[in-house]
Protein backbone atom coordinates (compact mmCIF):
# COMPACT_ATOMS: atom_id res chain seq x y z
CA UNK A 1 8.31 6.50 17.37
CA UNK A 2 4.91 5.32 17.48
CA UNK A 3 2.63 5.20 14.54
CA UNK A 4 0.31 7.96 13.56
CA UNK A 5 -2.97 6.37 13.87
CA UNK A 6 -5.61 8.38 12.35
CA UNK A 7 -9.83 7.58 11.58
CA UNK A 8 -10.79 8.74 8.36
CA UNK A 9 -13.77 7.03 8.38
CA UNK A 10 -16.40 4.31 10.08
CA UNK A 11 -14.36 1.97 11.22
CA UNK A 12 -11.40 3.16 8.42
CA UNK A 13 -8.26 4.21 9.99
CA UNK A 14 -4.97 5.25 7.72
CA UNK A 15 -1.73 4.60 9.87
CA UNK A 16 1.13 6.69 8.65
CA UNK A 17 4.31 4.63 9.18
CA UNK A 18 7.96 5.42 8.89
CA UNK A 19 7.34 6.69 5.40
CA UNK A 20 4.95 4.45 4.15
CA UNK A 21 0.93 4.12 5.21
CA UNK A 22 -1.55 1.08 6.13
CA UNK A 23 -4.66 0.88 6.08
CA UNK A 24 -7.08 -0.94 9.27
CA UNK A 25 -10.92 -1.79 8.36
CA UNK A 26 -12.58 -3.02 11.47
CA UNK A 27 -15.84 -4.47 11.73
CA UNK A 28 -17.33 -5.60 15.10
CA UNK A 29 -14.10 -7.76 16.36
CA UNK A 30 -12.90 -8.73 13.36
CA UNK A 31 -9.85 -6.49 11.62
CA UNK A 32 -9.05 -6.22 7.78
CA UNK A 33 -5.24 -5.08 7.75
CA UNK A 34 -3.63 -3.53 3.98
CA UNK A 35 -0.25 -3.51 4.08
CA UNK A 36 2.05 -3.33 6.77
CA UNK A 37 4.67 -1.24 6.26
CA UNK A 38 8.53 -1.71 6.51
CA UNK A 39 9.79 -4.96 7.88
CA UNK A 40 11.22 -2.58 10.53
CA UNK A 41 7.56 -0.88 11.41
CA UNK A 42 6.14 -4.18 13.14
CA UNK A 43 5.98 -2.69 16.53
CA UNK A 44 4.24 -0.18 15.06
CA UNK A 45 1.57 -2.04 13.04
CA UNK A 46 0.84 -4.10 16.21
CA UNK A 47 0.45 -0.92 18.38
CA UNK A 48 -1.39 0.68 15.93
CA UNK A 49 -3.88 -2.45 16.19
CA UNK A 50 -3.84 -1.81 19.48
CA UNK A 51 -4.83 1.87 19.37
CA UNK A 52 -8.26 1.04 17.49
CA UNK A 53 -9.04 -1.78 20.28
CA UNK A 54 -7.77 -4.77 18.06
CA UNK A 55 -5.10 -7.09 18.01
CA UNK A 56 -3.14 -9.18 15.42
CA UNK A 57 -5.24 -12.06 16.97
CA UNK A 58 -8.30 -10.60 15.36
CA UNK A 59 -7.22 -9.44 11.98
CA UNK A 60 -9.18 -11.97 9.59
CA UNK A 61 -6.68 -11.34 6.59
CA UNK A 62 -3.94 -9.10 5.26
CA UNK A 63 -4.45 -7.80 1.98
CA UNK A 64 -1.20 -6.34 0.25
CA UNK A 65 -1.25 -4.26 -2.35
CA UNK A 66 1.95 -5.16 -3.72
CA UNK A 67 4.52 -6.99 -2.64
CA UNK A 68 7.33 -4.13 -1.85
CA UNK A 69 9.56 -4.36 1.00
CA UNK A 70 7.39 -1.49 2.35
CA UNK A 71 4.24 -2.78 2.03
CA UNK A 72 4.80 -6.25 2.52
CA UNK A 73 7.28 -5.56 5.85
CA UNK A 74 5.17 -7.63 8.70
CA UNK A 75 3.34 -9.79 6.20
CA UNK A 76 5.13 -13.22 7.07
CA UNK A 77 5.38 -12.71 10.61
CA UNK A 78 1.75 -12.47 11.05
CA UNK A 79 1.26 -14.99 8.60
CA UNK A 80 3.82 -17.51 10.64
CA UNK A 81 3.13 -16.35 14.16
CA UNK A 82 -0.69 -15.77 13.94
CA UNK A 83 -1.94 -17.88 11.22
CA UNK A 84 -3.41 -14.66 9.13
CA UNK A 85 -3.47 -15.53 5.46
CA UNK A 86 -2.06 -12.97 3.22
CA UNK A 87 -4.11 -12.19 -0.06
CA UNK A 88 -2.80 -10.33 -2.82
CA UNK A 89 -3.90 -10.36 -7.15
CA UNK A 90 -2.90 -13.54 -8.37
CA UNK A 91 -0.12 -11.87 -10.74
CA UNK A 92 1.33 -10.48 -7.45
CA UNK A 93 1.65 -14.14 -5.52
CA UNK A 94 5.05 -15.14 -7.04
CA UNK A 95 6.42 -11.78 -6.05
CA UNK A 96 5.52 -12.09 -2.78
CA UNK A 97 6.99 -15.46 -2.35
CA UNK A 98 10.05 -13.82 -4.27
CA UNK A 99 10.30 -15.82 -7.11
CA UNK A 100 11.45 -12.70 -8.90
CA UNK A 101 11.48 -9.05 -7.99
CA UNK A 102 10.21 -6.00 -9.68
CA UNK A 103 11.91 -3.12 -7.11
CA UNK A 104 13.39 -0.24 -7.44
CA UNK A 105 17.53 -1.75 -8.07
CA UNK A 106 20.62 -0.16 -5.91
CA UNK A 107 22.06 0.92 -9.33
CA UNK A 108 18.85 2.92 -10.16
CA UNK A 109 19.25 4.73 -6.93
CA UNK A 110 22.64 5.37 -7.00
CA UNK A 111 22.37 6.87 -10.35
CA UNK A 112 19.63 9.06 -9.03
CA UNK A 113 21.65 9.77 -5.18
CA UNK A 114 21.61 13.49 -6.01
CA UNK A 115 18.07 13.82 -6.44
CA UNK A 116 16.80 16.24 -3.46
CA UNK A 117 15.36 13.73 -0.59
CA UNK A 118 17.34 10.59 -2.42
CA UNK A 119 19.41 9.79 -0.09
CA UNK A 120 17.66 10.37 3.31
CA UNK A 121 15.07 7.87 1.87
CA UNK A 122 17.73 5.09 1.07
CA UNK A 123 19.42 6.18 4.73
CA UNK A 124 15.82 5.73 6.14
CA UNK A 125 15.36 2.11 3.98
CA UNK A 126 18.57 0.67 5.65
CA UNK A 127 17.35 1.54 9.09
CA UNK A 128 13.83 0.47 8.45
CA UNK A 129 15.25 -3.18 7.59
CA UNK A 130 13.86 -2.47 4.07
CA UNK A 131 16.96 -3.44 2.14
CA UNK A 132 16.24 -7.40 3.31
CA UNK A 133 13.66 -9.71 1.89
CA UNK A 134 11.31 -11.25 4.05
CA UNK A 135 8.80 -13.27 1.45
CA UNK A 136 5.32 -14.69 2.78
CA UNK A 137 6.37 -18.39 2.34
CA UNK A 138 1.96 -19.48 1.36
CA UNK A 139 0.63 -15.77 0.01
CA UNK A 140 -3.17 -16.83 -1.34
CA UNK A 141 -4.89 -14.53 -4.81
CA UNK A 142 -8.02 -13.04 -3.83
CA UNK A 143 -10.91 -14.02 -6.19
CA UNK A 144 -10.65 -12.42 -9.41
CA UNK A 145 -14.32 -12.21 -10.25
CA UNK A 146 -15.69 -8.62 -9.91
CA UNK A 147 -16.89 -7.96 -6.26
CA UNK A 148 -16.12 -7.27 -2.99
CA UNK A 149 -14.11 -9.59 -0.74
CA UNK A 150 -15.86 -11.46 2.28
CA UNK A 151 -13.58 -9.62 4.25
CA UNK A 152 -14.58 -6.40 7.53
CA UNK A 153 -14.87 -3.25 5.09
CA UNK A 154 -15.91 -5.38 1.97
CA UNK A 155 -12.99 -3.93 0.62
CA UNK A 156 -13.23 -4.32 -3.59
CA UNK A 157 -10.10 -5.32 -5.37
CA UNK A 158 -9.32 -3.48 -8.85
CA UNK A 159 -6.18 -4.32 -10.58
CA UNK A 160 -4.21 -1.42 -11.08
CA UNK A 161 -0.69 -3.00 -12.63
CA UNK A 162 2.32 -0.71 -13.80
CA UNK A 163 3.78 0.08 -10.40
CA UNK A 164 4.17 -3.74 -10.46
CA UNK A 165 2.16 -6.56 -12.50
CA UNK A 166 0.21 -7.30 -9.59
CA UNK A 167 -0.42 -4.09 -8.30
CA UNK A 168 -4.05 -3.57 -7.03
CA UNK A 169 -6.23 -0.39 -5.08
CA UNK A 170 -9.05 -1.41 -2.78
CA UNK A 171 -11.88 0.57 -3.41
CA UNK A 172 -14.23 0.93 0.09
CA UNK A 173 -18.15 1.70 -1.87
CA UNK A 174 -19.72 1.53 1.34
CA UNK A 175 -17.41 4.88 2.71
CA UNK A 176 -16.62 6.08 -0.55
CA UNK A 177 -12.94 5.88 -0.48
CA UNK A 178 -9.87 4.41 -2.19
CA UNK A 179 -7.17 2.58 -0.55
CA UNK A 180 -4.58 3.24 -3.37
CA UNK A 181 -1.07 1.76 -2.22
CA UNK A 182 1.27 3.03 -4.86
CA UNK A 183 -0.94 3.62 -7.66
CA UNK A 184 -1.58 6.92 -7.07
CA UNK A 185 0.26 8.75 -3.80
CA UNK A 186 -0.40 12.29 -2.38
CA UNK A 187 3.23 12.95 -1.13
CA UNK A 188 7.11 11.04 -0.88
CA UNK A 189 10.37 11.69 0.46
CA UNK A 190 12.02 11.47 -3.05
CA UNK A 191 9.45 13.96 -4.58
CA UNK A 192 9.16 17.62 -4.43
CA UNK A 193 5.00 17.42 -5.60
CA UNK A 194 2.83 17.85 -2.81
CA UNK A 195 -0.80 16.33 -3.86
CA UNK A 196 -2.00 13.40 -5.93
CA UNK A 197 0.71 12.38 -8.09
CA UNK A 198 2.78 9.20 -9.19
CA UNK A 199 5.75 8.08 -7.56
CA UNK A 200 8.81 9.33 -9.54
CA UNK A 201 9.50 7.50 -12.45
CA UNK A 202 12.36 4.91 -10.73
CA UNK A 203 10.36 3.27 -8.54
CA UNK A 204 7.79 2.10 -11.30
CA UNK A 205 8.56 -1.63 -12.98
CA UNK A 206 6.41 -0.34 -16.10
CA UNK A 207 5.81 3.47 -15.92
CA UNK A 208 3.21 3.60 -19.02
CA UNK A 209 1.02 1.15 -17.34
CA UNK A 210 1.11 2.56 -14.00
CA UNK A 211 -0.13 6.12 -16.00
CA UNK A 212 -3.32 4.04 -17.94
CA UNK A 213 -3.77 2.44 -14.56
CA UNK A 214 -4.85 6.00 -13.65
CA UNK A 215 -7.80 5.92 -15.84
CA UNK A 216 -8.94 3.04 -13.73
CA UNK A 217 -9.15 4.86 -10.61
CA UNK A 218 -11.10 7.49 -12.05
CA UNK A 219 -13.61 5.03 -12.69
CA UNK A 220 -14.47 4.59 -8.84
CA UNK A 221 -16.61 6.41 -7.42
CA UNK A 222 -14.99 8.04 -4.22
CA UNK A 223 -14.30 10.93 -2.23
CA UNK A 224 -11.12 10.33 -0.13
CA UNK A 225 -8.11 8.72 -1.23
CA UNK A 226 -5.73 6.48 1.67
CA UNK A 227 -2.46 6.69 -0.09
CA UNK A 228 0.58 4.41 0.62
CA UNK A 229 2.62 7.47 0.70
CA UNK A 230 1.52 10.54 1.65
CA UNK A 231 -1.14 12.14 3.77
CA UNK A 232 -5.15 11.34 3.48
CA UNK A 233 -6.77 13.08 0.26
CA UNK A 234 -9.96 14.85 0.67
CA UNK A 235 -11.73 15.19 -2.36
CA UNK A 236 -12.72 13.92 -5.34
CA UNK A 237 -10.80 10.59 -6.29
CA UNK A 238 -11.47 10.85 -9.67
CA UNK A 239 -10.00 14.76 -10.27
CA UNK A 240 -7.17 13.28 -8.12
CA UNK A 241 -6.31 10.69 -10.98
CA UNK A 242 -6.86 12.77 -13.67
CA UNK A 243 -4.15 15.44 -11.69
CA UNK A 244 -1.39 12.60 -11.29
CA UNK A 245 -2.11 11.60 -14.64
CA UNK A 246 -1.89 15.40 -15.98
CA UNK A 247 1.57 15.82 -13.80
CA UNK A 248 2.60 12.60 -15.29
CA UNK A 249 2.31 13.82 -19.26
């Protein structure tokens, strides 16, 4: 199945995965890539480069915004094959290279197996490859200092920990939209909410932070939110923080 490749924006396209999103921010030739999906999803992050007249050639850097087995997926390969640097928050480098591991554990999900939509995710994990670790051997931190990164889409980097320490959103100022990873989500297998909400309680390494880290997306100012689960959000980012927070309480 090919990705769903879909423009949301100038130059902003949201590629829905097998169950997870990226995010592609072109500018002239040049390609900023978020995430990349399952380990399993490669042939579909390189086809969905493909499908906005790019290649893995021209992608200038891979920003992650954490370092999950569905997010991080294709990180390494492009990294290895292609010499693309990987960036993520400096908290989030030694996770990437693996050095320890804040992930949802196969006891957690077995205890929670009879949850409705449990266990066609973990079926769908297995298949995707997603069970295996592939770490990015040389992962780089993006500057800390407040700013936008030299990068197509000047994407912004705000640190957003909870989900993991190193979690971060990319806000996009210049098209008014949020690129939120798993910070804030609008939609997951494992969850009966439809809408902005936060990943169920499981998958979260510190579940109190991830809710205050709400209060920093309602800071930016935004109008459509690119989840890393979920479809696109139209509509204000900031009501759709203060909603997941609200369902959250």
């Amino acid at each position: 199945m090919g990705a769903d490749v879909r423009q949301v924006g100038d130059g902003t396209y949201l590629v829905h995965g097998s169950n997870t999103n990226w995010v592609i921010l072109t500018e002239g030739d040049a390609v900023t890539l978020i995430d990349t999906g399952y380990p399993g999803d490669r042939q579909q992050v390189l086809d969905s480069l493909a499908a906005v007249g790019s290649s893995p050639q021209a992608v200038a850097a891979v920003l992650i915004t954490h370092a999950h087995n569905d997010h991080l997926g294709s990180a390494e390969h492009l990294r290895s094959t292609y010499g693309t640097p990987v960036y993520l928050h400096e908290a989030e480098v030694p996770h990437a290279r693996r050095e320890f591991l804040q992930q949802v554990t196969v006891g957690k999900i077995l205890k929670n197996i009879w949850r409705p939509g449990v266990l066609p995710w973990m079926l769908h994990v297995l298949r995707s490859d997603g069970a295996a670790q592939y770490p990015v051997s040389t992962p780089e931190a993006f500057p800390v200092a407040a700013g936008p990164l030299d990068l197509p889409g000047r994407p912004v980097p705000v640190h957003t920990p909870g989900h993991t320490d190193g979690h971060t959103v990319f806000h996009l100022p210049q098209t008014g939209m949020v690129v939120s990873g798993d910070a804030l989500v609008s939609g997951h297998p494992t969850s009966r909410l439809q809408g902005p909400q936060l990943l169920p309680d499981m998958f979260h390494h510190e579940r109190s932070r991830a809710v205050a880290s709400l209060e920093l997306i309602e800071a930016l100012d935004a109008d459509v939110l690119l989840p890393g689960h979920g479809p696109v959000h139209q509509g204000s980012v900031k009501a759709a923080a203060q909603q997941a927070r609200e369902r959250a309480l």
